[in-house]
N, C-alpha and C. Protein backbone atom coordinates (compact mmCIF):
# COMPACT_ATOMS: atom_id res chain seq x y z
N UNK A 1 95.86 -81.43 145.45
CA UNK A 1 95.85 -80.27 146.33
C UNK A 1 95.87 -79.00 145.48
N UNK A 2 95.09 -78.03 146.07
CA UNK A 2 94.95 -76.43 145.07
C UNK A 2 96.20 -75.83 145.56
N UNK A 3 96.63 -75.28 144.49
CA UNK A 3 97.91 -74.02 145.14
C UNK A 3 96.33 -72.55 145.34
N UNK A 4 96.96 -72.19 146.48
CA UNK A 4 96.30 -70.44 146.69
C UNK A 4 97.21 -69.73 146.18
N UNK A 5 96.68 -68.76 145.85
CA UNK A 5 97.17 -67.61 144.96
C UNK A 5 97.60 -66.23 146.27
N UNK A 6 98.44 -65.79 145.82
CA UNK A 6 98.29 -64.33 146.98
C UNK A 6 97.93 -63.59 146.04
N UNK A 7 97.56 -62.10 146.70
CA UNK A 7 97.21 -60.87 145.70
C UNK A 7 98.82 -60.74 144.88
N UNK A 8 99.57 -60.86 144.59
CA UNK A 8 100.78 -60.38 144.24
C UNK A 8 100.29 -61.37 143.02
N UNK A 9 100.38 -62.76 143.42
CA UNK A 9 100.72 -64.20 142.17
C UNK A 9 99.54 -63.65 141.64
N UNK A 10 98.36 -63.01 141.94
CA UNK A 10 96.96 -63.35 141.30
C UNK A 10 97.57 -62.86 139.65
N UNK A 11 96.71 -63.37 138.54
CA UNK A 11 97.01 -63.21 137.01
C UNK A 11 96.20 -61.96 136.49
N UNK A 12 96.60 -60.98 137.19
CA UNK A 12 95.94 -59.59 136.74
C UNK A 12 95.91 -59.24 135.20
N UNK A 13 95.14 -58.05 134.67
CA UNK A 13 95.03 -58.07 133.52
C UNK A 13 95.83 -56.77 133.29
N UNK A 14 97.23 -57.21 133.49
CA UNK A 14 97.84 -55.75 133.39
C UNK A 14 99.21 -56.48 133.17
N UNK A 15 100.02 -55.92 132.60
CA UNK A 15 101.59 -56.00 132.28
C UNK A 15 102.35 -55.49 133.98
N UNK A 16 103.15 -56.74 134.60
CA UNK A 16 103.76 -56.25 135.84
C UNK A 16 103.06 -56.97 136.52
N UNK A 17 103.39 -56.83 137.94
CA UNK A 17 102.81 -57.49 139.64
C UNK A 17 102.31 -56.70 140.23
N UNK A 18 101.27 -56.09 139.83
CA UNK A 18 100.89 -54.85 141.05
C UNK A 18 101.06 -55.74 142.47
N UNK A 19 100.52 -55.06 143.04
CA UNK A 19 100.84 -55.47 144.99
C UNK A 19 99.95 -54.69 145.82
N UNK A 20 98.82 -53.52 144.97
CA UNK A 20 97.79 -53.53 145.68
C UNK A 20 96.78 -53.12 144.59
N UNK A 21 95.96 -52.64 145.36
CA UNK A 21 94.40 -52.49 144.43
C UNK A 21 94.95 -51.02 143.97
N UNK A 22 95.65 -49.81 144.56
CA UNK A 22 96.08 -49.11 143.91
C UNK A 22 97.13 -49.18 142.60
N UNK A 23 97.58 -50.36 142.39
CA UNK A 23 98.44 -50.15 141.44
C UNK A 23 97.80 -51.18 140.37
N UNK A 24 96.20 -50.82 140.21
CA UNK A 24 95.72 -51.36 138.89
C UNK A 24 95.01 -50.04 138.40
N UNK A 25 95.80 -49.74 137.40
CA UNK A 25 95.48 -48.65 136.86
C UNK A 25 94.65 -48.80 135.37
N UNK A 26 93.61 -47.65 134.85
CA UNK A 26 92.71 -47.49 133.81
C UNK A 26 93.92 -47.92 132.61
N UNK A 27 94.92 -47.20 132.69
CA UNK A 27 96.11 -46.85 131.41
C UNK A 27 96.01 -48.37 130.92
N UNK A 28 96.64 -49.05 132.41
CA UNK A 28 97.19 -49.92 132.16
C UNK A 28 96.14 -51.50 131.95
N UNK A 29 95.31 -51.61 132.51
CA UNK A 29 94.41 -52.82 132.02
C UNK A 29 94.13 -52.72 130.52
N UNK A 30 93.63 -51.30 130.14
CA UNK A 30 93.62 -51.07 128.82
C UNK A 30 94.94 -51.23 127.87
N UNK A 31 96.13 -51.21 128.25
CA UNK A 31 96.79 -51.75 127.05
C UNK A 31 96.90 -53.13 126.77
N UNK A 32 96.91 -54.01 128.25
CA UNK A 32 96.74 -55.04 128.25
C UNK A 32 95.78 -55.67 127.34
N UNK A 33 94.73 -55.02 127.53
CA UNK A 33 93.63 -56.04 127.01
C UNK A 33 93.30 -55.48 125.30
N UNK A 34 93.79 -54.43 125.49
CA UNK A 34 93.83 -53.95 123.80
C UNK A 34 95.30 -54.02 123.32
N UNK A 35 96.67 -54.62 123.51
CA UNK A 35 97.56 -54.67 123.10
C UNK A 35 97.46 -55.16 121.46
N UNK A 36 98.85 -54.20 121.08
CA UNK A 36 99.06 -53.92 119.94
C UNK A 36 99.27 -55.57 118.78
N UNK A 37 99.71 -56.29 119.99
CA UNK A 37 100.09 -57.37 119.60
C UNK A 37 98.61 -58.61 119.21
N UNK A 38 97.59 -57.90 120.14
CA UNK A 38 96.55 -59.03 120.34
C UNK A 38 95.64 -58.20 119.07
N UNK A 39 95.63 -57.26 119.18
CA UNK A 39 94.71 -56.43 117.70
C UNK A 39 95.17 -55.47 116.82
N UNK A 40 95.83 -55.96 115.96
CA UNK A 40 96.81 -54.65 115.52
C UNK A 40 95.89 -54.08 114.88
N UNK A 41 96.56 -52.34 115.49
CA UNK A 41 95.62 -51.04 114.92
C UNK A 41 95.77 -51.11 113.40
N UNK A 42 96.33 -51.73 112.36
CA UNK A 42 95.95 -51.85 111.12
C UNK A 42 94.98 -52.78 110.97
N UNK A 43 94.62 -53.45 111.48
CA UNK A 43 93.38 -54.85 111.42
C UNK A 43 92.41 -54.00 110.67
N UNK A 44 91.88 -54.37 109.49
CA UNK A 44 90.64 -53.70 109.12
C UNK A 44 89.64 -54.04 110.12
N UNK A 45 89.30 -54.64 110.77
CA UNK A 45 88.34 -55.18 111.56
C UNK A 45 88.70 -54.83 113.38
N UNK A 46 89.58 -53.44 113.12
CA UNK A 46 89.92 -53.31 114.58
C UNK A 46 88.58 -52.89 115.42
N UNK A 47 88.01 -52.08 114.83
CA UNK A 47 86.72 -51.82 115.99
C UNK A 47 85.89 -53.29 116.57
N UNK A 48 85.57 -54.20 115.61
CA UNK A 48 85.31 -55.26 115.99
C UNK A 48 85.67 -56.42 116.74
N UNK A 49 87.56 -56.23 116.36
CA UNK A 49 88.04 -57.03 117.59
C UNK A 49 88.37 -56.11 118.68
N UNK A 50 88.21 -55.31 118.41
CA UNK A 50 88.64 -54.16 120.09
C UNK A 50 87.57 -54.87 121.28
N UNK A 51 86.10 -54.29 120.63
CA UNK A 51 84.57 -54.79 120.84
C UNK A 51 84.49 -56.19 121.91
N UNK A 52 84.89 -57.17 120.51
CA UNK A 52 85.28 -58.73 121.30
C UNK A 52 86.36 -58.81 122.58
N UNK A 53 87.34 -57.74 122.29
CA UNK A 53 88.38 -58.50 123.28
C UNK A 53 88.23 -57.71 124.95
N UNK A 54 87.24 -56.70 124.70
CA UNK A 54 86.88 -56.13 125.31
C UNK A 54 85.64 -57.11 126.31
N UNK A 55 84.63 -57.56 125.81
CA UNK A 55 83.34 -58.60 125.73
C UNK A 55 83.59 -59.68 126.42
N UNK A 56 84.99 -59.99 125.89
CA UNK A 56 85.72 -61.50 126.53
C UNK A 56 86.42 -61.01 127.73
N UNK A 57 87.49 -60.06 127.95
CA UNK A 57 87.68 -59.85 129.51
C UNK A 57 86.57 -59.62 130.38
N UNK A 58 85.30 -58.46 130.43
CA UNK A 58 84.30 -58.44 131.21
C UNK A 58 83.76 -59.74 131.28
N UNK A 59 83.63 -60.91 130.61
CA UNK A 59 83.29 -62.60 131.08
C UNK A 59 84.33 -62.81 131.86
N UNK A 60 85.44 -63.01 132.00
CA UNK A 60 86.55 -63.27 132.11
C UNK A 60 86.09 -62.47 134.05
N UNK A 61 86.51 -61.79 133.79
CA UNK A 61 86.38 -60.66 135.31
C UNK A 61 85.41 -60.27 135.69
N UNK A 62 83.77 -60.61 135.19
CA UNK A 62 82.86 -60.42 136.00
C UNK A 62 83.12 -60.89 137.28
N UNK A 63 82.40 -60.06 138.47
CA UNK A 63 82.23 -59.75 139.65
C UNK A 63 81.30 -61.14 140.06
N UNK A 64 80.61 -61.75 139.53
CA UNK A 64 79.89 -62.72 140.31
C UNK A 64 80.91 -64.01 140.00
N UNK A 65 82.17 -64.27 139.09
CA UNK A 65 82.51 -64.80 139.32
C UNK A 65 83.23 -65.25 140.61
N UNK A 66 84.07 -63.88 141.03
CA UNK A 66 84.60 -63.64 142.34
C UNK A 66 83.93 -64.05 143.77
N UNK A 67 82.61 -63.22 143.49
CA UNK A 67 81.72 -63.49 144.95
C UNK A 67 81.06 -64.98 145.06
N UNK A 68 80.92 -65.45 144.01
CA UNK A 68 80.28 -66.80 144.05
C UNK A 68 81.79 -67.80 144.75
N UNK A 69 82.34 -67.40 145.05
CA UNK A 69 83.82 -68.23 145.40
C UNK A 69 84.61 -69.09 144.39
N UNK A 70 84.17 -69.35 142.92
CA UNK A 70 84.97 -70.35 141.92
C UNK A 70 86.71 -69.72 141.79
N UNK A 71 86.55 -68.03 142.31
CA UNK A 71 87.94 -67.65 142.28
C UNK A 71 88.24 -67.19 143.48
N UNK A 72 87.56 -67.10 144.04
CA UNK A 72 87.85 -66.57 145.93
C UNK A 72 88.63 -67.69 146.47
N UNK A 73 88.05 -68.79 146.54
CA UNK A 73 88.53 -70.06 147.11
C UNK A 73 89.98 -70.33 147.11
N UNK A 74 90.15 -69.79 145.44
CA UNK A 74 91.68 -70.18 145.70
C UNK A 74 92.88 -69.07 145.59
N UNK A 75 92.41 -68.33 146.65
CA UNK A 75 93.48 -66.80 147.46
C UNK A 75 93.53 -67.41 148.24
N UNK A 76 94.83 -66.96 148.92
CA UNK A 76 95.05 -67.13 150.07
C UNK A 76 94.32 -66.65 151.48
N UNK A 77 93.68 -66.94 152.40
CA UNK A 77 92.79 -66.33 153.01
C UNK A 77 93.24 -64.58 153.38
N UNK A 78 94.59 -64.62 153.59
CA UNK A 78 94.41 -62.93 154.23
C UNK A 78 94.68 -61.77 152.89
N UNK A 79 94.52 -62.56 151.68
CA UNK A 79 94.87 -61.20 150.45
C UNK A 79 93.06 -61.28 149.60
N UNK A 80 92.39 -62.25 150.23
CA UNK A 80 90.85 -62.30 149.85
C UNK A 80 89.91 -60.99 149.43
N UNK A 81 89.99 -60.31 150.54
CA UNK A 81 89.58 -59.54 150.16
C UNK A 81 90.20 -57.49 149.74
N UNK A 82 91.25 -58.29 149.70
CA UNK A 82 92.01 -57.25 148.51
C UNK A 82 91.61 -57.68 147.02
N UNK A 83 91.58 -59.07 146.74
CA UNK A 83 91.68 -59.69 145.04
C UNK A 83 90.22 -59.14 145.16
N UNK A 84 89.19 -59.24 146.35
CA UNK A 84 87.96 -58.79 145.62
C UNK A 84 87.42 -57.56 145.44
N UNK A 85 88.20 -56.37 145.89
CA UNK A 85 88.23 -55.19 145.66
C UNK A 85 88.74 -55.03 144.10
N UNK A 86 90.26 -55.57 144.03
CA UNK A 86 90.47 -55.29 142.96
C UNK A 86 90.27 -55.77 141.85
N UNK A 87 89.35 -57.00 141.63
CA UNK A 87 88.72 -57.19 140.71
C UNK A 87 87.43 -56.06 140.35
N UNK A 88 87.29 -55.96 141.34
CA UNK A 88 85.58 -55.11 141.39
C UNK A 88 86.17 -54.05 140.38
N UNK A 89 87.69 -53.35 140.64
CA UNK A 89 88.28 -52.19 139.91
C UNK A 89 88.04 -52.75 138.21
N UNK A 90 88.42 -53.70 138.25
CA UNK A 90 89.00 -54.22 136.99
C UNK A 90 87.54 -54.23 136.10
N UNK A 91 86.64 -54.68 136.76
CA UNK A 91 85.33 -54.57 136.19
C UNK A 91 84.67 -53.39 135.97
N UNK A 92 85.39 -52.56 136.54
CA UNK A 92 84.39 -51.09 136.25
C UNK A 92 85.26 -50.81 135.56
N UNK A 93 86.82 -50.93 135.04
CA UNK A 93 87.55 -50.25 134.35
C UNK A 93 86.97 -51.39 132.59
N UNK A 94 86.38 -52.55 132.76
CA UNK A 94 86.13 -52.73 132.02
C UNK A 94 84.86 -52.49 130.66
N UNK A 95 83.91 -51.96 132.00
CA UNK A 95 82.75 -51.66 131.58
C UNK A 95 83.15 -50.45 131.02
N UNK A 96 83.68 -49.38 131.44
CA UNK A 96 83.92 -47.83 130.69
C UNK A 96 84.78 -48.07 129.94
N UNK A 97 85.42 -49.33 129.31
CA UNK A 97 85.98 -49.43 127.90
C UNK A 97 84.87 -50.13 126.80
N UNK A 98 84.09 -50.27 127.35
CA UNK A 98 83.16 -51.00 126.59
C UNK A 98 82.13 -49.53 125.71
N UNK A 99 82.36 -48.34 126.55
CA UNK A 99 81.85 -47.03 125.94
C UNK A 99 82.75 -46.52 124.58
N UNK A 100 83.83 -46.87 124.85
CA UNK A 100 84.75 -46.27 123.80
C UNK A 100 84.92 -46.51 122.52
């Protein structure tokens, strides 16, 4: 049997439980996914793993994963289409880190 996820349990890419699509913020996906711990800013090779870890969340959180249902399916039906709003966020906050 699948466990469903609610928007709260979903495994956001942010430090904390947000609880809606407003409380996924630019600041905050970005430290997540660039944390100090996952690329340290001394890395000679930080632009390159910034690049990658950046490359690997947008796979990770592309939008057709969502709509194709492989991650829809398993929300709970009434937080559905909150997780797919706020993924949609997460993907555009990912793409304008991909400029930086």
């Amino acid at each position: 049997m699948d466990i469903e996820l609610s928007f709260s349990a979903f495994p956001w890419p942010v430090f904390g439980s947000p609880t809606s699509v407003a409380d996924i913020k630019q600041t905050d996906v970005e430290e997540f996914i660039l944390h100090r711990l996952r690329i340290p800013r001394s890395d000679a090779d930080y632009s390159t793993r910034r690049r990658q870890a950046v490359k690997d969340a947008l796979l990770r959180w592309h939008p057709d994963k969502f709509l194709s249902g492989r991650v829809l399916t398993r929300v709970v039906e009434e937080d559905r289409e909150m997780v797919k709003e706020a993924a949609q966020v997460v993907g555009r906050i990912l793409v304008g880190l991909v400029g930086k």
